[in-house]
Protein backbone atom coordinates (compact mmCIF):
# COMPACT_ATOMS: atom_id res chain seq x y z
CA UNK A 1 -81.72 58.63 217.44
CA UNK A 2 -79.66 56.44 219.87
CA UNK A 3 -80.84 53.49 217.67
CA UNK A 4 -80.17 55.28 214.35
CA UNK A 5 -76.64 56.39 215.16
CA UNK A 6 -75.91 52.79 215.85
CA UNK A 7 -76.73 51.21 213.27
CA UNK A 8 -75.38 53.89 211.01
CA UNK A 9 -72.07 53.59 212.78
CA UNK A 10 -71.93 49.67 211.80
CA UNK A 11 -71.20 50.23 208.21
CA UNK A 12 -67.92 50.97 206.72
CA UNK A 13 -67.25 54.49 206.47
CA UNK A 14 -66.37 55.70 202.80
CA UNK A 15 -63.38 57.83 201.77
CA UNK A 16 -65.55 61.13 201.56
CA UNK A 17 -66.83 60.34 205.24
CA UNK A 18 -63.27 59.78 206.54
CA UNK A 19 -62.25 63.04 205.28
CA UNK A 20 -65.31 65.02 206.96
CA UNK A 21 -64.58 63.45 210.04
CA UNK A 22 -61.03 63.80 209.12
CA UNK A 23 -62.02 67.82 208.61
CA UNK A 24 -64.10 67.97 211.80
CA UNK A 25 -61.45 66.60 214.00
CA UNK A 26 -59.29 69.24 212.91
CA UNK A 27 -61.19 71.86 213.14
CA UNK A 28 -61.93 70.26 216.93
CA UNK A 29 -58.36 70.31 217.61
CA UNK A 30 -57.92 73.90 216.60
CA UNK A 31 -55.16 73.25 213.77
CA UNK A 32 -55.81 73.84 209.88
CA UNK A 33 -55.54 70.68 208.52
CA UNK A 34 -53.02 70.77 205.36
CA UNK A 35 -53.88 67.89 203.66
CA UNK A 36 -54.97 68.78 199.99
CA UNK A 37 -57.59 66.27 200.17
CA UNK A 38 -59.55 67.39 203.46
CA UNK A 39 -58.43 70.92 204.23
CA UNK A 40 -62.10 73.19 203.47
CA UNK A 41 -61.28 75.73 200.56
CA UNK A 42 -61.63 78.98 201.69
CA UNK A 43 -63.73 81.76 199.81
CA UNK A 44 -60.10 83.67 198.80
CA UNK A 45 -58.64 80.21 198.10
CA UNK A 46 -61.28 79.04 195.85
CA UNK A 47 -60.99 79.52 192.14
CA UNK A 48 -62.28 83.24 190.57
CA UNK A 49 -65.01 82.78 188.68
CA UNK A 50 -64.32 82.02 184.72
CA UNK A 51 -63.97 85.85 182.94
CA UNK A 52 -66.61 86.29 180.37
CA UNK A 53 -66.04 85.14 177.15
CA UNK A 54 -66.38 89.04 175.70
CA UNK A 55 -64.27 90.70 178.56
CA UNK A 56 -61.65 88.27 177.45
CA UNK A 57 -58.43 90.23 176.34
């Protein structure tokens, strides 16, 4: 594991990686973090699901 996690830290970390860690360091530090691009959608936040095509007014 000690092995794995260093050679896994060599490479270059990609955008979506530097956002999770971006997220988890946040979340660490106890404060939401408001960027659009790394703050976690919550389940009210998130988008309603798409009405039915028939229940559509």
């Amino acid at each position: 594991m000690g092995l794995w996690s260093k050679l896994t830290s060599t490479a270059p970390a990609t955008g979506q990686q530097r956002r999770a860690k971006a997220v988890r360091d946040a979340d660490r530090a106890g404060h939401a973090n408001t960027d659009a691009k790394t703050r976690r959608r919550t389940a009210v936040e998130a988008d309603p699901p798409p009405r039915a095509w028939w229940r559509s007014s």
